[in-house]
C-alpha atoms as a PDB file:
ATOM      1  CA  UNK A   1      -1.980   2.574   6.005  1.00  0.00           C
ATOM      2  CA  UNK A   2      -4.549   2.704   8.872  1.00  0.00           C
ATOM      3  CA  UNK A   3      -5.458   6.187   8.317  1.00  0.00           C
ATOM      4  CA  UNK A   4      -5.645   5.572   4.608  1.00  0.00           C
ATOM      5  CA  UNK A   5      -8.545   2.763   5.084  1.00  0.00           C
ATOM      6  CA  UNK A   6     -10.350   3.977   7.803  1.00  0.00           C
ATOM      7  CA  UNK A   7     -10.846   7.418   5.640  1.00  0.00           C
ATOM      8  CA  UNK A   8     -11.963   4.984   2.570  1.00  0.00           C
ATOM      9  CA  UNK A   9     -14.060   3.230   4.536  1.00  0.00           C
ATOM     10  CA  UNK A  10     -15.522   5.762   6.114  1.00  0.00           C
ATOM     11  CA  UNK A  11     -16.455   7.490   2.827  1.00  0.00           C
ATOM     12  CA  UNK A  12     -17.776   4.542   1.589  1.00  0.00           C
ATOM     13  CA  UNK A  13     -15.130   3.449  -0.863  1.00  0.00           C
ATOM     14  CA  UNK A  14     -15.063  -0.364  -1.503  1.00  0.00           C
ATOM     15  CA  UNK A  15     -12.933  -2.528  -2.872  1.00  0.00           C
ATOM     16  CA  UNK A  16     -13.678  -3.941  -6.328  1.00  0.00           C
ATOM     17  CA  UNK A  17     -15.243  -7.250  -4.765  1.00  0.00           C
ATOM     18  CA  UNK A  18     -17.748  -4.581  -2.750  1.00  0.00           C
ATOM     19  CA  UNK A  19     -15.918  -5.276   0.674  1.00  0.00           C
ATOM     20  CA  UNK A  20     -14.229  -2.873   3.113  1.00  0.00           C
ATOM     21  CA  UNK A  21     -10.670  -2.090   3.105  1.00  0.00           C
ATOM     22  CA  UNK A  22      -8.558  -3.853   4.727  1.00  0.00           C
ATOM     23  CA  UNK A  23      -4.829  -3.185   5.743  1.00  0.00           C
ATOM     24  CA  UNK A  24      -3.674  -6.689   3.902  1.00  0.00           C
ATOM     25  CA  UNK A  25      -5.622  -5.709   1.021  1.00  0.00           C
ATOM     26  CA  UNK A  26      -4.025  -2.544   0.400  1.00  0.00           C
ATOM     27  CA  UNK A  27      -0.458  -3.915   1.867  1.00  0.00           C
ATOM     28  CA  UNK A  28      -1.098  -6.411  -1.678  1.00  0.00           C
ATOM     29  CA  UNK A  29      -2.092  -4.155  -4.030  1.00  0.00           C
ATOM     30  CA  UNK A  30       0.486  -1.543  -3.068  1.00  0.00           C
ATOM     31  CA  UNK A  31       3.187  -4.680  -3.283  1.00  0.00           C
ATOM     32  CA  UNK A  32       2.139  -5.533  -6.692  1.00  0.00           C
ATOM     33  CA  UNK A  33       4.069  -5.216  -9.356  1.00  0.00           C
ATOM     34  CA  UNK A  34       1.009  -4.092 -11.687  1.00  0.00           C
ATOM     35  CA  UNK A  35       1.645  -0.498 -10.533  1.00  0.00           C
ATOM     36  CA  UNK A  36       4.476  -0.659 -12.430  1.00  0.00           C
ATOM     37  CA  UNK A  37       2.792  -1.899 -15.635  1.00  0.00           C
ATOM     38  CA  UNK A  38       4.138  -5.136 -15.360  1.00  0.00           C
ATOM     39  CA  UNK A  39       2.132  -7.975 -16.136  1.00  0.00           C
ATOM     40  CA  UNK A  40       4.634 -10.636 -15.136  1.00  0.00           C
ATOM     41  CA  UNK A  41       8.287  -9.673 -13.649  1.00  0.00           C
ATOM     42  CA  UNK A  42       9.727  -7.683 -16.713  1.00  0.00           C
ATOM     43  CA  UNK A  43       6.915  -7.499 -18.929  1.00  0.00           C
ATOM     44  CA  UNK A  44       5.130  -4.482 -19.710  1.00  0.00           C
ATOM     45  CA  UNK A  45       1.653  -4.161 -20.225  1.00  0.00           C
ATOM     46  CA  UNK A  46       0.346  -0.899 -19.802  1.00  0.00           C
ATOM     47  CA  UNK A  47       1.293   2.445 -18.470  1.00  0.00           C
ATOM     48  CA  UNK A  48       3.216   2.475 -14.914  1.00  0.00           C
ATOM     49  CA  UNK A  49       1.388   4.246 -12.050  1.00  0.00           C
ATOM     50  CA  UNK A  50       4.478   4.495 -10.297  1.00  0.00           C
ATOM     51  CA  UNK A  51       8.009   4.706 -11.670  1.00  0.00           C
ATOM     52  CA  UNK A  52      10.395   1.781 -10.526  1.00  0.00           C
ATOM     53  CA  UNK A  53      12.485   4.237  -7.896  1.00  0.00           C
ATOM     54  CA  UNK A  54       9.475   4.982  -6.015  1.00  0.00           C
ATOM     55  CA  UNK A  55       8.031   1.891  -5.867  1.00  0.00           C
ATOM     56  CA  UNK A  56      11.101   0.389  -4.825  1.00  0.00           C
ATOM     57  CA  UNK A  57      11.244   2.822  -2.276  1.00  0.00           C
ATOM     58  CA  UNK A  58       8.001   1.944  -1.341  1.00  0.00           C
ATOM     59  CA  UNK A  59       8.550  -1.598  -0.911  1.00  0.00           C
ATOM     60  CA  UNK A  60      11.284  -1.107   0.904  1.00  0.00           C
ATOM     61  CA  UNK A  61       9.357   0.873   3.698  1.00  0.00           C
ATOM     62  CA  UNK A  62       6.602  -1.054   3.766  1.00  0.00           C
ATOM     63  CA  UNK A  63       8.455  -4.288   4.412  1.00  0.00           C
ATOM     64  CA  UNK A  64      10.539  -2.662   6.633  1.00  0.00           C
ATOM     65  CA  UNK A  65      10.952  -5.260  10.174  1.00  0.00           C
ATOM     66  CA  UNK A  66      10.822  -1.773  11.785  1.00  0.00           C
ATOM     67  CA  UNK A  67       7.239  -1.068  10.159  1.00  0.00           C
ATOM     68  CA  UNK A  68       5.648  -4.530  11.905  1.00  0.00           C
ATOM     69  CA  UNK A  69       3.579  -4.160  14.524  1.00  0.00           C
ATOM     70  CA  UNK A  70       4.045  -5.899  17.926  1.00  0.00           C
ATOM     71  CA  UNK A  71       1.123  -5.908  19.998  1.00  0.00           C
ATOM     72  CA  UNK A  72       0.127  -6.097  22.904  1.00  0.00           C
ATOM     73  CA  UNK A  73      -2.679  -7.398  25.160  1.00  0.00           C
ATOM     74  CA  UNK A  74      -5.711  -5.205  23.821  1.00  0.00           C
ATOM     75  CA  UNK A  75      -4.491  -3.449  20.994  1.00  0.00           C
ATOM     76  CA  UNK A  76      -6.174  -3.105  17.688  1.00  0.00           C
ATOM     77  CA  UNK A  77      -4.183  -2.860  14.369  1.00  0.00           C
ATOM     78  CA  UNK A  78      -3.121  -5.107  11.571  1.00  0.00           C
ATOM     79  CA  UNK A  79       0.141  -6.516  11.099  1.00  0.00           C
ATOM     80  CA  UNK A  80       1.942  -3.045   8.867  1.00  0.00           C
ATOM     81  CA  UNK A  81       0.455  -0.271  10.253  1.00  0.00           C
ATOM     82  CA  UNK A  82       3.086   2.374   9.126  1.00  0.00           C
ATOM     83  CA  UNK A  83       2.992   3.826  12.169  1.00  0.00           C
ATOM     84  CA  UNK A  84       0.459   6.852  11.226  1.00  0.00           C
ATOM     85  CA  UNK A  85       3.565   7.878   8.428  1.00  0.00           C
ATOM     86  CA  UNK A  86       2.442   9.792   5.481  1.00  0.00           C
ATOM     87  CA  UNK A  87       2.916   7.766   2.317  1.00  0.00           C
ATOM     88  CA  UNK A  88       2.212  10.512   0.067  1.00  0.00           C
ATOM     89  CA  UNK A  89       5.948  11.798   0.147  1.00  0.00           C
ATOM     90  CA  UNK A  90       6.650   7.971  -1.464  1.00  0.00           C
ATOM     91  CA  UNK A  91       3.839   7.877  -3.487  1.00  0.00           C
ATOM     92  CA  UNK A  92       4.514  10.398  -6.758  1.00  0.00           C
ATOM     93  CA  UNK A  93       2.922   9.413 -10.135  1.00  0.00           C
ATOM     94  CA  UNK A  94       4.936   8.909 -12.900  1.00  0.00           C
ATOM     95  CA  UNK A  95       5.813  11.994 -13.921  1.00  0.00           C
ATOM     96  CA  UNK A  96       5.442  14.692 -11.231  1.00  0.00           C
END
């Protein structure tokens, strides 16, 4: 997720308040049961982003104990770094 907001944030892209990215921020949103279309547990709204495998998958990886960071003395990061993984192999639309 670190490589993922310091490219946004480099470019420029902010979140919808105007702020920079954070790695809690997108931790949330990518958490969130609105990519699924859900606008409470069960109910559907609008059109998934994600199908319910995937983001199951997702959560799964993300919450992982194995994904949290310990640090040490000196070191920069946020709590779920991933590790530098690529989420796009997670990540598929709905659809694809």
């Amino acid at each position: 997720m670190h490589a993922i907001i310091a490219d946004w944030n480099e470019k420029g892209i902010q979140t919808r308040t105007g702020k920079y990215w954070r790695q809690a921020t997108l931790r949330s949103i990518m958490l969130n049961r609105a990519m699924l279309g859900e606008t409470v547990v069960g109910v559907i709204g609008w059109e998934p982003i994600i199908d319910a495998e995937t983001f199951e998958r997702l959560t799964a990886l993300i919450t992982s104990p194995s994904m949290k960071v310990r640090h040490s003395p000196g070191v920069e990061g946020g709590k779920y770094t991933m590790g530098g993984r690529n989420l796009s192999r997670w990540m598929r639309p709905v659809g694809v």
